[in-house]
N, C-alpha and C. Protein backbone atom coordinates (compact mmCIF):
# COMPACT_ATOMS: atom_id res chain seq x y z
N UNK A 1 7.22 55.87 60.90
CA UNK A 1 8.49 55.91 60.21
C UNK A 1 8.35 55.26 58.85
N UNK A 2 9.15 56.06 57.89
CA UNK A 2 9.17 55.09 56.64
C UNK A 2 10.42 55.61 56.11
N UNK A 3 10.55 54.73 54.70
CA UNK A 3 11.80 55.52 54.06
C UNK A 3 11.79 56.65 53.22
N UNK A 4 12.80 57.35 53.63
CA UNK A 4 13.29 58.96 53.19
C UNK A 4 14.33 58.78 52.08
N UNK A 5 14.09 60.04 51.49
CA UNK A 5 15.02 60.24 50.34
C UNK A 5 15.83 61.09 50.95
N UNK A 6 16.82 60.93 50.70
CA UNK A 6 18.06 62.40 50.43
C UNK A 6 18.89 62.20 49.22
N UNK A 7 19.53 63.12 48.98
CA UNK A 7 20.32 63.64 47.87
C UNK A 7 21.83 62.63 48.35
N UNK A 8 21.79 62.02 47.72
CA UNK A 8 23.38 60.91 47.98
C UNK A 8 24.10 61.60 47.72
N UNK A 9 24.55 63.19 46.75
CA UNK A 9 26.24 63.46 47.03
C UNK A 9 26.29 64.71 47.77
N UNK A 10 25.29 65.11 49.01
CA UNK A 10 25.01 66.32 49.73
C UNK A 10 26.23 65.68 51.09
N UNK A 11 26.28 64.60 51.66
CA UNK A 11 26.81 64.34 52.51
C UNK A 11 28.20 64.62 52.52
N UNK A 12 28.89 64.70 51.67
CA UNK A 12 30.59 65.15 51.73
C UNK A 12 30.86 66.59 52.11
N UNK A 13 29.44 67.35 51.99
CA UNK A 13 29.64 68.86 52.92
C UNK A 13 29.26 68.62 53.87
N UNK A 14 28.97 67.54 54.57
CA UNK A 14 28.48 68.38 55.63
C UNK A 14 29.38 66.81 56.99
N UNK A 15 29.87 65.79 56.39
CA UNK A 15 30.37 64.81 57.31
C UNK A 15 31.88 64.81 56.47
N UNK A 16 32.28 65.48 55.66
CA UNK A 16 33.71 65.70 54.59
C UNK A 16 34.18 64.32 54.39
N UNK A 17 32.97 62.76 53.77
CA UNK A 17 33.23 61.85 53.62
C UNK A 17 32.72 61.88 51.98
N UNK A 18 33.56 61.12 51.26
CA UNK A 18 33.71 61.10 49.70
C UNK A 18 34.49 61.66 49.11
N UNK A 19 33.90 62.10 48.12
CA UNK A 19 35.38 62.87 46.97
C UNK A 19 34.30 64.16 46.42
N UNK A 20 34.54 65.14 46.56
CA UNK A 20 34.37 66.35 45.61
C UNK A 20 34.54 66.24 44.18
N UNK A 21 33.86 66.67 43.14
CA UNK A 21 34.38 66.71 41.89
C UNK A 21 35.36 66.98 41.52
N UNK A 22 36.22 68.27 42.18
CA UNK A 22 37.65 68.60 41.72
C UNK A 22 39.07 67.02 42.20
N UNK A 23 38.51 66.19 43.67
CA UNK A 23 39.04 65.36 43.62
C UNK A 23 39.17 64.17 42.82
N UNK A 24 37.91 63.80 42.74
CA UNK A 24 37.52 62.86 41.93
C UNK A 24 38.34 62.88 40.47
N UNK A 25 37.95 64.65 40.10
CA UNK A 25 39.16 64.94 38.78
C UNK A 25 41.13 64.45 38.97
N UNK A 26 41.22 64.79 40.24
CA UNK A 26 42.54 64.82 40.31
C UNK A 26 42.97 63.12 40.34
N UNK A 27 41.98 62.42 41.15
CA UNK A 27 42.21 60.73 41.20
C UNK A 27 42.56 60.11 39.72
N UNK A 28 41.34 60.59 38.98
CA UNK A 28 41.13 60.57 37.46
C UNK A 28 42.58 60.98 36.82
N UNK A 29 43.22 62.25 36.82
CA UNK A 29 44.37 62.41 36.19
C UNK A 29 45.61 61.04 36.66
N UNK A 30 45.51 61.26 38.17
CA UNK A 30 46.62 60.57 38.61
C UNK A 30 46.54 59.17 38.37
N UNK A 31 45.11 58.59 37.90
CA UNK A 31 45.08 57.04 37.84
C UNK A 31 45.60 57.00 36.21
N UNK A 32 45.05 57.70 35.22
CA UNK A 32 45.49 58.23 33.81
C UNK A 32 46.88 58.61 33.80
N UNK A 33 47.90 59.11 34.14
CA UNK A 33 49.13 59.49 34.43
C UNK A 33 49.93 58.07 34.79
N UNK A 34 49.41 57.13 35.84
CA UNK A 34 49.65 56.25 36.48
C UNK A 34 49.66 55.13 34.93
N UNK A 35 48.82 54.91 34.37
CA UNK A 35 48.43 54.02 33.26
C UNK A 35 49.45 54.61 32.28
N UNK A 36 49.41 55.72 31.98
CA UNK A 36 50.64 56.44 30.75
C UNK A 36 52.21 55.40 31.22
N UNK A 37 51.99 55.68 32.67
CA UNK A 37 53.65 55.27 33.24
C UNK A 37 54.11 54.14 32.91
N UNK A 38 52.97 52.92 32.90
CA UNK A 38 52.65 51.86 32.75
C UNK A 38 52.90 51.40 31.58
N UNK A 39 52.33 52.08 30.51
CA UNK A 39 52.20 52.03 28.80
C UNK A 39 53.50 52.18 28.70
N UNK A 40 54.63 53.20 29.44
CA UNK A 40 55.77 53.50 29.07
C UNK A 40 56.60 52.38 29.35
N UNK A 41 56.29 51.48 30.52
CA UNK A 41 57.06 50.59 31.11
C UNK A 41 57.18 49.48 30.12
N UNK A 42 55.81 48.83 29.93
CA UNK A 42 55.07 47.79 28.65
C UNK A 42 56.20 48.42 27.65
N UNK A 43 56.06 49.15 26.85
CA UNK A 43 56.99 49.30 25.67
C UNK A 43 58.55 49.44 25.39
N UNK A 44 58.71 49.87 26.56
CA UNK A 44 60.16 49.54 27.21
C UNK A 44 60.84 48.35 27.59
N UNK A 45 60.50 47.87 27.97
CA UNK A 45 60.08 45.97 28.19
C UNK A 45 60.28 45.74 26.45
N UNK A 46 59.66 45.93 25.51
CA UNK A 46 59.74 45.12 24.45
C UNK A 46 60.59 45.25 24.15
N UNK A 47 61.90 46.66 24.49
CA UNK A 47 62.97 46.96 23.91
C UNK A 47 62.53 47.76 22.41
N UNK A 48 61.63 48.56 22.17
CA UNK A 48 61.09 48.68 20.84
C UNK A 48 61.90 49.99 20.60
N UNK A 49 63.07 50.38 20.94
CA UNK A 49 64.48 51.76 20.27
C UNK A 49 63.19 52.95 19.83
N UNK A 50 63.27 53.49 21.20
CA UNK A 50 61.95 54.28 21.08
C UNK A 50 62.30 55.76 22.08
N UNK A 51 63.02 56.80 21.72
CA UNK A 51 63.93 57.85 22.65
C UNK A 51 62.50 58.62 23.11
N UNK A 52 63.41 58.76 24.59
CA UNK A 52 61.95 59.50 24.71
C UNK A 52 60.90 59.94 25.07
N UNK A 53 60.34 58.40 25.27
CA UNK A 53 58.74 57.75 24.78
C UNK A 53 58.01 58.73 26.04
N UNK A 54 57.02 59.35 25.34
CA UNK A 54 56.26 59.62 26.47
C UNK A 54 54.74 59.30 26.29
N UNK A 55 53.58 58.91 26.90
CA UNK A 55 52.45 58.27 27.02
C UNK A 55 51.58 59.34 27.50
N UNK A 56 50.52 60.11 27.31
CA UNK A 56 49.68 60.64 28.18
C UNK A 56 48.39 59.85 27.58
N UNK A 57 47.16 59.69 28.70
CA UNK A 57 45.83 59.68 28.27
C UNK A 57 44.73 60.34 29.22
N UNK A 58 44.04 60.87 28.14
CA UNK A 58 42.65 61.26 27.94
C UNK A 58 41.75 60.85 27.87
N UNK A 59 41.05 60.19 28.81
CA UNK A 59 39.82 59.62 28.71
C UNK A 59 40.29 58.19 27.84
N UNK A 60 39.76 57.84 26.92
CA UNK A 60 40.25 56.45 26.33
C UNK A 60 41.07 56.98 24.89
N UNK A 61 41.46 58.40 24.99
CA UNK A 61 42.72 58.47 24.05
C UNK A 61 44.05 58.47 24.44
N UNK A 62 45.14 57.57 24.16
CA UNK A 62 46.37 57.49 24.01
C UNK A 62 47.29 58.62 23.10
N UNK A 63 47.96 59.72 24.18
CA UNK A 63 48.50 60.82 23.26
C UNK A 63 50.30 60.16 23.02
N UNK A 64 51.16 59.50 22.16
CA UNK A 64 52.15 59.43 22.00
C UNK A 64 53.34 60.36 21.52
N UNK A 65 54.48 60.28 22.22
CA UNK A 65 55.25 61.35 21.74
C UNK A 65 56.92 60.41 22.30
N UNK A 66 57.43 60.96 21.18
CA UNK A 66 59.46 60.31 21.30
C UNK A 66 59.71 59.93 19.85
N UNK A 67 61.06 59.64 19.73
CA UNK A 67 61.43 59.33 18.47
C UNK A 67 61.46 57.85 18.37
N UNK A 68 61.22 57.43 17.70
CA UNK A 68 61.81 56.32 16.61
C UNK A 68 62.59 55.94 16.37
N UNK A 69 63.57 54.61 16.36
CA UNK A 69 64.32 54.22 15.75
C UNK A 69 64.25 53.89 13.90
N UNK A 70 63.07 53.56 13.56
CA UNK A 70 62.84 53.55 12.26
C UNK A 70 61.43 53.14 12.58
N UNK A 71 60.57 53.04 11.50
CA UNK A 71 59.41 53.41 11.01
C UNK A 71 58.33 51.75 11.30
N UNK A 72 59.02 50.77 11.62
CA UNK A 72 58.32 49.39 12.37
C UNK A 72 57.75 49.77 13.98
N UNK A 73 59.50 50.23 14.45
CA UNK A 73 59.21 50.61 15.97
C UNK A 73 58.43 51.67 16.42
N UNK A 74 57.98 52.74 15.48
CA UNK A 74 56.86 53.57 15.76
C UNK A 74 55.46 52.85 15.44
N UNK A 75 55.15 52.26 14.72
CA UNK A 75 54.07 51.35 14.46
C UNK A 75 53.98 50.62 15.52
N UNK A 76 55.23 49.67 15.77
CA UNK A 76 54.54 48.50 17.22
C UNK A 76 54.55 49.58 18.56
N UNK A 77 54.80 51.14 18.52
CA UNK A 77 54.61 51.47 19.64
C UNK A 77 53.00 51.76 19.78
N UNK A 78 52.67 52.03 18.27
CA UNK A 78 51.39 52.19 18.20
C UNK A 78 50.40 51.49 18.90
N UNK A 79 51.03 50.42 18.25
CA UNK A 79 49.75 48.81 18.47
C UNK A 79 49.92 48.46 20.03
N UNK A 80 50.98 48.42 20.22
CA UNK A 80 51.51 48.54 22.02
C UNK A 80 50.44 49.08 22.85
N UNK A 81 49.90 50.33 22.40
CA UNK A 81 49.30 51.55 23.45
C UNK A 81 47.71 50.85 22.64
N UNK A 82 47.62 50.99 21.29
CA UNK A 82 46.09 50.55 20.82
C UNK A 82 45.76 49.30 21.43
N UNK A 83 46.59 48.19 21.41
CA UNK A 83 45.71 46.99 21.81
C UNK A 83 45.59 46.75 23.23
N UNK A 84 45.74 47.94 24.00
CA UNK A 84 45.10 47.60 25.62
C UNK A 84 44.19 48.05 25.88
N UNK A 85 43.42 47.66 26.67
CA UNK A 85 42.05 47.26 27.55
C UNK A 85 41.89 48.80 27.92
N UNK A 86 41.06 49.72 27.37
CA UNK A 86 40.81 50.75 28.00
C UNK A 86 40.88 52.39 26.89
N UNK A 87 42.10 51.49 25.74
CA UNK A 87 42.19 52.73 25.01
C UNK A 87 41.82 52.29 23.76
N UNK A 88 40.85 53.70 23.03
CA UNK A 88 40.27 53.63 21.80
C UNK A 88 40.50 53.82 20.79
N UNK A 89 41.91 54.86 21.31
CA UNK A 89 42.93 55.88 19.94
C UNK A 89 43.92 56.14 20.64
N UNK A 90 44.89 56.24 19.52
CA UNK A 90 46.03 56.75 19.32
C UNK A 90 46.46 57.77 18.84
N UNK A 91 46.54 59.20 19.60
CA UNK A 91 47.25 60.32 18.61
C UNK A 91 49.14 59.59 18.71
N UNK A 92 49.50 59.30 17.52
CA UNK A 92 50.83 59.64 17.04
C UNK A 92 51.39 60.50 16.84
N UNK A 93 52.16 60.69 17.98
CA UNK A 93 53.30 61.88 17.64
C UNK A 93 54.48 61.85 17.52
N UNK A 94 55.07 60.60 17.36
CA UNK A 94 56.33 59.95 17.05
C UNK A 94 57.14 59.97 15.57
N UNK A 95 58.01 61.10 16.30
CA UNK A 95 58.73 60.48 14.89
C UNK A 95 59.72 60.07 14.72
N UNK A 96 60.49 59.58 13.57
CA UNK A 96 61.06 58.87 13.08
C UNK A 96 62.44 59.37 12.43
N UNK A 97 63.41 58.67 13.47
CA UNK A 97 65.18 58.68 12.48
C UNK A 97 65.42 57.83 10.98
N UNK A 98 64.85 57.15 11.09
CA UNK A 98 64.77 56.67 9.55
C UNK A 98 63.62 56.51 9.13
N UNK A 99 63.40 56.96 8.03
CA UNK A 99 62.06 57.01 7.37
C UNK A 99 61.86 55.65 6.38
N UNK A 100 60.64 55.00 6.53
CA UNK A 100 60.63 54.08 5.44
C UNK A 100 58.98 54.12 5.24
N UNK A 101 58.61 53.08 4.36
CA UNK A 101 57.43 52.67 3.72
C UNK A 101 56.14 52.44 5.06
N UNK A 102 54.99 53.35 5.21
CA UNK A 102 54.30 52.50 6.43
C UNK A 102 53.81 51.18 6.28
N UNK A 103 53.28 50.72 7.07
CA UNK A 103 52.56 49.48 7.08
C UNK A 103 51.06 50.04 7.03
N UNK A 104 50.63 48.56 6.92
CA UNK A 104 48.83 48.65 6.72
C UNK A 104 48.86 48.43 8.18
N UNK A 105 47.36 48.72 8.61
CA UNK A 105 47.14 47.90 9.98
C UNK A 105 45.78 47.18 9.66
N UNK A 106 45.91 46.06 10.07
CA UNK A 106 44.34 45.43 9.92
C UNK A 106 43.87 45.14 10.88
N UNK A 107 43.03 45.12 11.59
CA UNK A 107 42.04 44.75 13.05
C UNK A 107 41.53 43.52 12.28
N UNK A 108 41.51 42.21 13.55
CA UNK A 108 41.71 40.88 13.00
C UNK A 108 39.76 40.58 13.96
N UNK A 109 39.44 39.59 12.86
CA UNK A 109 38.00 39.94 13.02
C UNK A 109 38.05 38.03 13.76
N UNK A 110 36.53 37.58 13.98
CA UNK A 110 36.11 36.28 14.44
C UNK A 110 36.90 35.27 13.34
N UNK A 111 37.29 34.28 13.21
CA UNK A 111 37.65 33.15 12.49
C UNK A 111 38.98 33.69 11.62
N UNK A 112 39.43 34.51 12.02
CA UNK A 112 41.02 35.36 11.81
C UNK A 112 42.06 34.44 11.95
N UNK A 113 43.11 33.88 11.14
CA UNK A 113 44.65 33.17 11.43
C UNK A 113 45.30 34.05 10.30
N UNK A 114 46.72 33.97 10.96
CA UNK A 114 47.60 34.88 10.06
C UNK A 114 47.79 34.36 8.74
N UNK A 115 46.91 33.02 8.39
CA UNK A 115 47.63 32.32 7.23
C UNK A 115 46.41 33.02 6.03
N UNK A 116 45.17 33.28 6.90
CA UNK A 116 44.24 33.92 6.09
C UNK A 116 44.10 35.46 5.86
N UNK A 117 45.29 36.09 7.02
CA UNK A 117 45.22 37.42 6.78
C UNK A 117 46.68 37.55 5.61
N UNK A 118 47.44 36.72 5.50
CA UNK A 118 48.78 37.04 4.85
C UNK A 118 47.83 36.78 3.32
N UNK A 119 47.28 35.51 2.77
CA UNK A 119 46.22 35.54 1.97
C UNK A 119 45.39 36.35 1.45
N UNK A 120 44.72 37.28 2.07
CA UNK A 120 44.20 38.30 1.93
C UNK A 120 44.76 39.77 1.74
N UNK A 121 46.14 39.72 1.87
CA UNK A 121 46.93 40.87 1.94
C UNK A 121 47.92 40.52 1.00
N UNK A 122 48.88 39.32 0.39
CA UNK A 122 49.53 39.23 -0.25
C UNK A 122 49.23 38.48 -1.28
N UNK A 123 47.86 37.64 -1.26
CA UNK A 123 47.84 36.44 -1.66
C UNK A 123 48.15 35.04 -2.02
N UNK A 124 49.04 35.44 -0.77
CA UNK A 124 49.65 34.06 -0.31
C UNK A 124 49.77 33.66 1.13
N UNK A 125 48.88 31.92 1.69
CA UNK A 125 48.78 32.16 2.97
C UNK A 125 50.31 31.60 3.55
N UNK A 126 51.05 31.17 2.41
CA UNK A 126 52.74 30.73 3.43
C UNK A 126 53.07 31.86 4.00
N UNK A 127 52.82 32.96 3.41
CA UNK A 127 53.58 34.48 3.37
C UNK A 127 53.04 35.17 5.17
N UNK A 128 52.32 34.21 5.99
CA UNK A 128 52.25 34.32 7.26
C UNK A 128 53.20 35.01 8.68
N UNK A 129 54.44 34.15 7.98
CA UNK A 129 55.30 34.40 9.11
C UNK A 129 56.09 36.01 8.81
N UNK A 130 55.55 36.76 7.37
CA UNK A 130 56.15 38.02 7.20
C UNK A 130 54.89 39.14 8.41
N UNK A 131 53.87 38.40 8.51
CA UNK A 131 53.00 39.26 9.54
C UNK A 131 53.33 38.71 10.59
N UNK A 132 53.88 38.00 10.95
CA UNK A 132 54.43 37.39 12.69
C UNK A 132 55.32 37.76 12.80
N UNK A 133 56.23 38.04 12.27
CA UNK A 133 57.55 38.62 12.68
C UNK A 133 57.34 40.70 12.79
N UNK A 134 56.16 40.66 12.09
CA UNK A 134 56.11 42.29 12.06
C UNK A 134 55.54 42.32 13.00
N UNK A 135 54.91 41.33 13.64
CA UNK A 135 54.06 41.75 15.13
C UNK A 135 54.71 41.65 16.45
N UNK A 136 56.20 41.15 15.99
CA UNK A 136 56.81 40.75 17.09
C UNK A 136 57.87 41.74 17.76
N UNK A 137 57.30 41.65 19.17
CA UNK A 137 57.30 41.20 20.20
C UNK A 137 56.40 40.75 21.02
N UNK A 138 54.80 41.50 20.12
CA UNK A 138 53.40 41.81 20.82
C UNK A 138 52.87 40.24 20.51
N UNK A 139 53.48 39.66 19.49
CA UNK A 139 52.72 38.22 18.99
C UNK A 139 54.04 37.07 19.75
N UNK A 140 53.36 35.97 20.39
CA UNK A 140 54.22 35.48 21.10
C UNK A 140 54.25 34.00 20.22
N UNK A 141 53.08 33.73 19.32
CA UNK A 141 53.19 32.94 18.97
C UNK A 141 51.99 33.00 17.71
N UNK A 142 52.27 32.19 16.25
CA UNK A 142 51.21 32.55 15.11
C UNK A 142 49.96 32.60 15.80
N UNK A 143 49.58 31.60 16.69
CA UNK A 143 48.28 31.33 16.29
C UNK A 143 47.36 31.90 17.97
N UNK A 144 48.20 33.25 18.15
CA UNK A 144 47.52 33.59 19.32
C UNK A 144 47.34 34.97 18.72
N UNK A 145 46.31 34.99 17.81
CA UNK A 145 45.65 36.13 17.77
C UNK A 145 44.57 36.47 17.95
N UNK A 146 43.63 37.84 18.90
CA UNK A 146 41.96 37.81 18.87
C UNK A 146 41.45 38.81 18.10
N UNK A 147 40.06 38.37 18.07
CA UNK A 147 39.47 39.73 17.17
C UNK A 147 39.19 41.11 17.76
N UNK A 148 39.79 41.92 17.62
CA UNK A 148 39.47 43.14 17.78
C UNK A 148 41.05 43.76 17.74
N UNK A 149 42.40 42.83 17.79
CA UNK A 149 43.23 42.99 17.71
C UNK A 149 44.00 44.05 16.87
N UNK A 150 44.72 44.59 16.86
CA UNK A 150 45.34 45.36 15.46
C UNK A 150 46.63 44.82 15.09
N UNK A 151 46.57 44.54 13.62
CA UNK A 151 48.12 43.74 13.70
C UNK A 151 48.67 44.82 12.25
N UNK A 152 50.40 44.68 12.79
CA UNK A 152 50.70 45.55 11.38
C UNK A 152 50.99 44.56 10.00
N UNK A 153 50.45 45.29 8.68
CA UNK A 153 51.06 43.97 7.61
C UNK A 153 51.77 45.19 6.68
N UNK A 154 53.34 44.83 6.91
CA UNK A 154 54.23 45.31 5.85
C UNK A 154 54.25 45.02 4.90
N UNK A 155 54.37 45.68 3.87
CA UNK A 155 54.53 45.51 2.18
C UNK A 155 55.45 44.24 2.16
N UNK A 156 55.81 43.96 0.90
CA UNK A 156 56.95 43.15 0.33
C UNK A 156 58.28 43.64 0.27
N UNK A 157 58.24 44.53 -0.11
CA UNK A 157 58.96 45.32 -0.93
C UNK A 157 60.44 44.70 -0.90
């Protein structure tokens, strides 16, 4: 006696234990569907005046779709769906009852505080709390931000 090889995914024909590819696909949609529901719940929760909202994903793309209350709350729905664990992109398909000016978005790197990103964006680091309040609901507090983050920075205007 010694050890034998077999083919590890031959056994689901013939003892109907595992998942088939077409299941495996369908687990895949329904766990993806399941996460959309989720994304919808999360943004709903923030209260972000968002009609609508619907979430699908694709693999690690986030497809968005609903209206807008104005042109912030489509952005933090953005950052909402971008800054979780799993998704890489955002198609935007949201639009907007009032139209205004977009924001920048900056992805906040190692040794990142809002006093050095408001600095770098306005040139002024008091001018901080105009990027904390644009991040808010998602920012709970200035100085809890990480790198890889996406934060929005509105103009002056």
């Amino acid at each position: 006696m010694g050890l034998f090889s077999f083919i590890k995914n031959a056994g689901i024909k013939v003892f109907g234990i595992g998942k088939t590819e077409k299941e495996e696909a369908v687990e895949i949609a329904v766990a993806e569907s399941t996460k959309g529901a989720k994304l919808v719940n999360a943004v709903e929760t923030l209260e972000l005046e968002v009609v609508d909202l619907n979430i699908e994903l694709n693999g690690d793309t986030a497809t968005v779709w609903g209206e807008a209350a104005n042109q912030a709350a489509k952005e933090k729905v953005v950052l909402v769906v971008g800054n979780t664990n799993g998704i890489a992109a955002v198609d935007d398909r949201i639009t907007v009852a009032t139209v205004a000016t977009e924001a920048q978005f900056y992805t906040v790197v190692n040794g990142d505080s809002l006093s050095k990103i408001a600095q770098k964006f306005y040139r002024n680091a008091i001018k901080y709390p105009v990027i904390f309040e644009a991040n808010k609901p998602m920012l709970s507090h200035p100085d809890k931000i990480y790198p890889g983050q996406v934060l929005r920075i509105p103009s002056l205007d």
